[in-house]
Protein backbone atom coordinates (compact mmCIF):
# COMPACT_ATOMS: atom_id res chain seq x y z
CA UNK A 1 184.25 154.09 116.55
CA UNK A 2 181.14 153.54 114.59
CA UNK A 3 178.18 151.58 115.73
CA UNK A 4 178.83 148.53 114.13
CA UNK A 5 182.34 146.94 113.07
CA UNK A 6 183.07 145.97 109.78
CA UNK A 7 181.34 143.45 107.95
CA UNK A 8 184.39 141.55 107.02
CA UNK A 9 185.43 141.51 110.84
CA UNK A 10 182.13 140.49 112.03
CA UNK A 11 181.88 137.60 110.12
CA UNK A 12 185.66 136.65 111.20
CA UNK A 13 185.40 137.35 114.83
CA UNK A 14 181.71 136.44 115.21
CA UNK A 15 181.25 132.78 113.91
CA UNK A 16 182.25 131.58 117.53
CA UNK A 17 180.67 134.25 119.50
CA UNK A 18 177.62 134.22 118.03
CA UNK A 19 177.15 130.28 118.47
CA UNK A 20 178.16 130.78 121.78
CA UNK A 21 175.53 132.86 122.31
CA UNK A 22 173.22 130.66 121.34
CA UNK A 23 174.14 127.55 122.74
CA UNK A 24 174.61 129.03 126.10
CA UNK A 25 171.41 131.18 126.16
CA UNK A 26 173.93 133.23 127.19
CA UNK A 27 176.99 135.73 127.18
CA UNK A 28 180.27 133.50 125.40
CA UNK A 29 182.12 134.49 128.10
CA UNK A 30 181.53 135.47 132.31
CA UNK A 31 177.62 133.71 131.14
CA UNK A 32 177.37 133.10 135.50
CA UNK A 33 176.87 136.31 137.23
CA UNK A 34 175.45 138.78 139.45
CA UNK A 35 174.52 142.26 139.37
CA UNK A 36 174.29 144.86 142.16
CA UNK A 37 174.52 148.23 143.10
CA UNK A 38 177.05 150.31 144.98
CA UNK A 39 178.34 153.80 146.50
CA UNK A 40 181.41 155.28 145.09
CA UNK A 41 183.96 157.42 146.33
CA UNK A 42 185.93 159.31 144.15
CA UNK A 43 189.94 159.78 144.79
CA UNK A 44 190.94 161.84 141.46
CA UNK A 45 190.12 162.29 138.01
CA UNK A 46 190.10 159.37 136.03
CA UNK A 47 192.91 159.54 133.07
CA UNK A 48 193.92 162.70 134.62
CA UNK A 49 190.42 164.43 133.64
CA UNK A 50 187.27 162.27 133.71
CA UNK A 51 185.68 162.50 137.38
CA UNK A 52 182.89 159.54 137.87
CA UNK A 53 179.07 160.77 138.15
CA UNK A 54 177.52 159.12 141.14
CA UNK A 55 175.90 156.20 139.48
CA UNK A 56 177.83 153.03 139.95
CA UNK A 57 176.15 149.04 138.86
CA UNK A 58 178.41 146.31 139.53
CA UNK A 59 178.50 142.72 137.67
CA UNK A 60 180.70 140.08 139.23
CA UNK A 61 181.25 136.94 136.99
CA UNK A 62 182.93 133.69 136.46
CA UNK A 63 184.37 134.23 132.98
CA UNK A 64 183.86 130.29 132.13
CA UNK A 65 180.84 129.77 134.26
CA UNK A 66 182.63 126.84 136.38
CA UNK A 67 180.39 125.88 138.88
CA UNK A 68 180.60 126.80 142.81
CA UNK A 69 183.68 127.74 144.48
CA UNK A 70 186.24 126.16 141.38
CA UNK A 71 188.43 128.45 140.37
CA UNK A 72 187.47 130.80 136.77
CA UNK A 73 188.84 133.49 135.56
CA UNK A 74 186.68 136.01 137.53
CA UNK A 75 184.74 139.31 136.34
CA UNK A 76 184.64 142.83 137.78
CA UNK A 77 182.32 144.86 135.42
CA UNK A 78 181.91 148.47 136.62
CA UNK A 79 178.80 150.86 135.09
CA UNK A 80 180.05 154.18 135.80
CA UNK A 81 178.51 157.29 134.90
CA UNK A 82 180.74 160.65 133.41
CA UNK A 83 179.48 163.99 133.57
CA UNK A 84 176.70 163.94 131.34
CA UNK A 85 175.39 160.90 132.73
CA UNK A 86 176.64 158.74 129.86
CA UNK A 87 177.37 155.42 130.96
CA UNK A 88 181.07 154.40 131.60
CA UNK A 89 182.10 150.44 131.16
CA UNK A 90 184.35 148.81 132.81
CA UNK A 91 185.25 145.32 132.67
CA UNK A 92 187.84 143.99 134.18
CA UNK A 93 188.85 140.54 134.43
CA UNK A 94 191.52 138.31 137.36
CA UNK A 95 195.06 138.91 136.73
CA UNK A 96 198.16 139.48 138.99
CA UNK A 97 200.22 142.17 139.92
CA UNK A 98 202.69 141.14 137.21
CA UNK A 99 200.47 141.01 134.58
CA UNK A 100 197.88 144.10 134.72
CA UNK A 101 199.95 145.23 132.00
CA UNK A 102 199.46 142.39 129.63
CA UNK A 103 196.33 141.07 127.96
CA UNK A 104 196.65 137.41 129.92
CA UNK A 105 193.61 136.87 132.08
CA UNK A 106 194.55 134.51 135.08
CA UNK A 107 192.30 131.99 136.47
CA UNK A 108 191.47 132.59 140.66
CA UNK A 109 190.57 130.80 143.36
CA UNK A 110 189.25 133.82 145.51
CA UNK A 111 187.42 136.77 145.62
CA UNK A 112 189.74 138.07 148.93
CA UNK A 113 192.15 139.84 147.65
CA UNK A 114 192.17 139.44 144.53
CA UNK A 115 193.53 141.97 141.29
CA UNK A 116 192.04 142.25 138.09
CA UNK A 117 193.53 144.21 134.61
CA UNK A 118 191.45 146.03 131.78
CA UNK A 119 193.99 143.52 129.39
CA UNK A 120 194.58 146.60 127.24
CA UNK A 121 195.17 149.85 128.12
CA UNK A 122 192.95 153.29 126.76
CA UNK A 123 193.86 155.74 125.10
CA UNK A 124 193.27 159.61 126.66
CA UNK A 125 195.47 162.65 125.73
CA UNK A 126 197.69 161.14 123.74
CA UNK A 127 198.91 159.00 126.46
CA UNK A 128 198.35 155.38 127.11
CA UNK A 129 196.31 154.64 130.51
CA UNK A 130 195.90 151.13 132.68
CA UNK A 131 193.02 150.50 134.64
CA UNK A 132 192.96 148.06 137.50
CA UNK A 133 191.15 147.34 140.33
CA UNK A 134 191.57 145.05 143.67
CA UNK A 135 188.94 143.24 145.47
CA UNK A 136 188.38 142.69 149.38
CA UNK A 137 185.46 140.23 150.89
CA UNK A 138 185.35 137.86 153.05
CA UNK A 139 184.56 135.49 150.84
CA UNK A 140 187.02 132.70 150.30
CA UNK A 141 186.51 130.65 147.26
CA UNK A 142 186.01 131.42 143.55
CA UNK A 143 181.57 131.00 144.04
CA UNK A 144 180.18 134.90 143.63
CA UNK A 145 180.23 136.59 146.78
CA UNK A 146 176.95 137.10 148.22
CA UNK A 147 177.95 139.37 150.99
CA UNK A 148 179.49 143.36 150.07
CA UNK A 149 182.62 143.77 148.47
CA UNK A 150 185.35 146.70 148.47
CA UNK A 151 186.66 147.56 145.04
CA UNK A 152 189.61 149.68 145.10
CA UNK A 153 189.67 151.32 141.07
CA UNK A 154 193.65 152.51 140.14
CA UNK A 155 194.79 154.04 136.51
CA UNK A 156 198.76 154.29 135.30
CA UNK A 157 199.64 156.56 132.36
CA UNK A 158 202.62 154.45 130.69
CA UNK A 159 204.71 152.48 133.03
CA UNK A 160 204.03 154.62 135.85
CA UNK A 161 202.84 153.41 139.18
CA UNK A 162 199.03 152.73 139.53
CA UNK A 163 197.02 155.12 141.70
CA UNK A 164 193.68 155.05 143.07
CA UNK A 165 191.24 157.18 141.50
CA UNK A 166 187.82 155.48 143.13
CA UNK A 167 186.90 153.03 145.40
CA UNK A 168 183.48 150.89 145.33
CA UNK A 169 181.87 149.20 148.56
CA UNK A 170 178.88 146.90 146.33
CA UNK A 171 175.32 146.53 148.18
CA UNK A 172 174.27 142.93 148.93
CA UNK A 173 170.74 143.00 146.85
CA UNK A 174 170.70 141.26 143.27
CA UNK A 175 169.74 143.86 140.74
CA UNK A 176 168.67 143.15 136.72
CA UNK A 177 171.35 142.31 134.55
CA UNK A 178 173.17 145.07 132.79
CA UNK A 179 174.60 144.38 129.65
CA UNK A 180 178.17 146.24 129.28
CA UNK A 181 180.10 147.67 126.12
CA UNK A 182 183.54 149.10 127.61
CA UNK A 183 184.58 149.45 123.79
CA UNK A 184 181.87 152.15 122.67
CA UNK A 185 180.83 153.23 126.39
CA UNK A 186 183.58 155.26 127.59
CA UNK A 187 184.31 158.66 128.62
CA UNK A 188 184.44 161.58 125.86
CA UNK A 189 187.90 162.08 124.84
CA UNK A 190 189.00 158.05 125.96
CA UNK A 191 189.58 155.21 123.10
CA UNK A 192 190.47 151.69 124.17
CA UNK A 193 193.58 150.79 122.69
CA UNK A 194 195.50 149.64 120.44
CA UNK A 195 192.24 150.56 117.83
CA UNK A 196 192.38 146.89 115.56
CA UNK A 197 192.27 144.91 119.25
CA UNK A 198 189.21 147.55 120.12
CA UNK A 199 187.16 146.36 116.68
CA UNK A 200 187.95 142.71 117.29
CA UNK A 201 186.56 143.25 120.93
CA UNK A 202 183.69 145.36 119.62
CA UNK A 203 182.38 142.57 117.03
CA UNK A 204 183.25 140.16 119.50
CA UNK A 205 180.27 141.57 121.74
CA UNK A 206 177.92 142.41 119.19
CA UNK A 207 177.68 138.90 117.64
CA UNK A 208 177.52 137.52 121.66
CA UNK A 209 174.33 140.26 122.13
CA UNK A 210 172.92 138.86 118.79
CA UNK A 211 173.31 134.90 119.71
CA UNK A 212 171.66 135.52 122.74
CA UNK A 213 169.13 137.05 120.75
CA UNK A 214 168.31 134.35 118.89
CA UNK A 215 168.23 132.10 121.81
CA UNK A 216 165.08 134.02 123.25
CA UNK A 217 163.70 134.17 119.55
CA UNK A 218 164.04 137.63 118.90
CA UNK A 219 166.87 137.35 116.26
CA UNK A 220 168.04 135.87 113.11
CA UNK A 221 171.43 134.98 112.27
């Protein structure tokens, strides 16, 4: 995928972003965060081939930015490194077991315990992957956890069963924001899928980047 979507698209998709953007000072979506870092363990390739670098940056969100412990449909956004030391995005958002397979983001009321679905799956090998991930603290509300948390990282190819492939255990000290692109940083060889949903997604965080932009002043629409 190119470095920009198309024009047409852009303008489409990015009307509402964009504004968001602004208004919020903000991203349109998980705008209520916090960033840390963690240690990874790896458990097996990644799609069968990609093994994780070292490097891991975690950003835990409320995707509506509700305030305190009220439930949101909560964030997981993994920075990942591959072999080169190319970053790796993941973002990840709260789902159930019943629905890591379908793009339906469910609002939670925890962080304990808690899954969370890619919404669309990638495509590696000519073969369809899922990514998932579940989430242990002892936190016990839907307000960002300020203690560690344990993030266990599974893939599926098809309808098989998910299977771990790396777990996370985050650090407790607030880090600088990292801003995440899982549509253009991903492993060599990995697409996200299907490729129209991947441009939609892909002008849908360019035109949140560029009202936030403006918000500081150092844009233009």
């Amino acid at each position: 995928m190119g470095s920009d979507s198309s024009p047409l698209l852009s303008g489409l998709v990015g009307v509402p972003f964009r504004a968001a953007g602004v208004l919020r000072h903000a991203r349109a979506f998980h705008p209520t965060g916090r960033t840390v870092t963690g240690a990874l363990d790896v458990v097996e390739p990644a799609f069968g081939a990609v093994r994780p670098g070292p490097s891991v940056t975690v950003r835990l969100s409320k995707g509506v930015g509700l305030p305190g412990g009220v439930p949101d449909i909560l964030g997981v956004a993994i920075r990942l490194s591959v072999a080169d030391g190319a970053p790796w995005d993941l973002l990840l958002a709260s789902s159930t077991r019943w629905t890591t397979r379908l793009p339906v983001p469910v609002p939670a009321a925890t962080w304990s315990r808690t899954t969370f679905s890619s919404l669309t799956p990638f495509a590696c090998d000519d073969a369809l992957w899922w990514v998932r991930a579940e989430t242990v603290t002892d936190s016990r509300t839907a307000d960002l956890p300020d203690g560690p948390v344990h993030i266990v990282l599974s893939h599926a190819r098809g309808g098989s069963s998910f299977r771990p492939f790396a777990r996370v255990d985050t650090d407790t000290r607030t880090v600088a924001d990292v801003d995440m692109d899982p549509v253009r940083n991903l492993p060599p060889g990995v697409t996200m899928a299907p490729r129209p949903l991947a441009r939609v997604r892909a002008a849908a965080y360019d035109n949140s980047r560029a009202g936030r932009r403006i918000s500081r002043g150092s844009g233009r629409p």
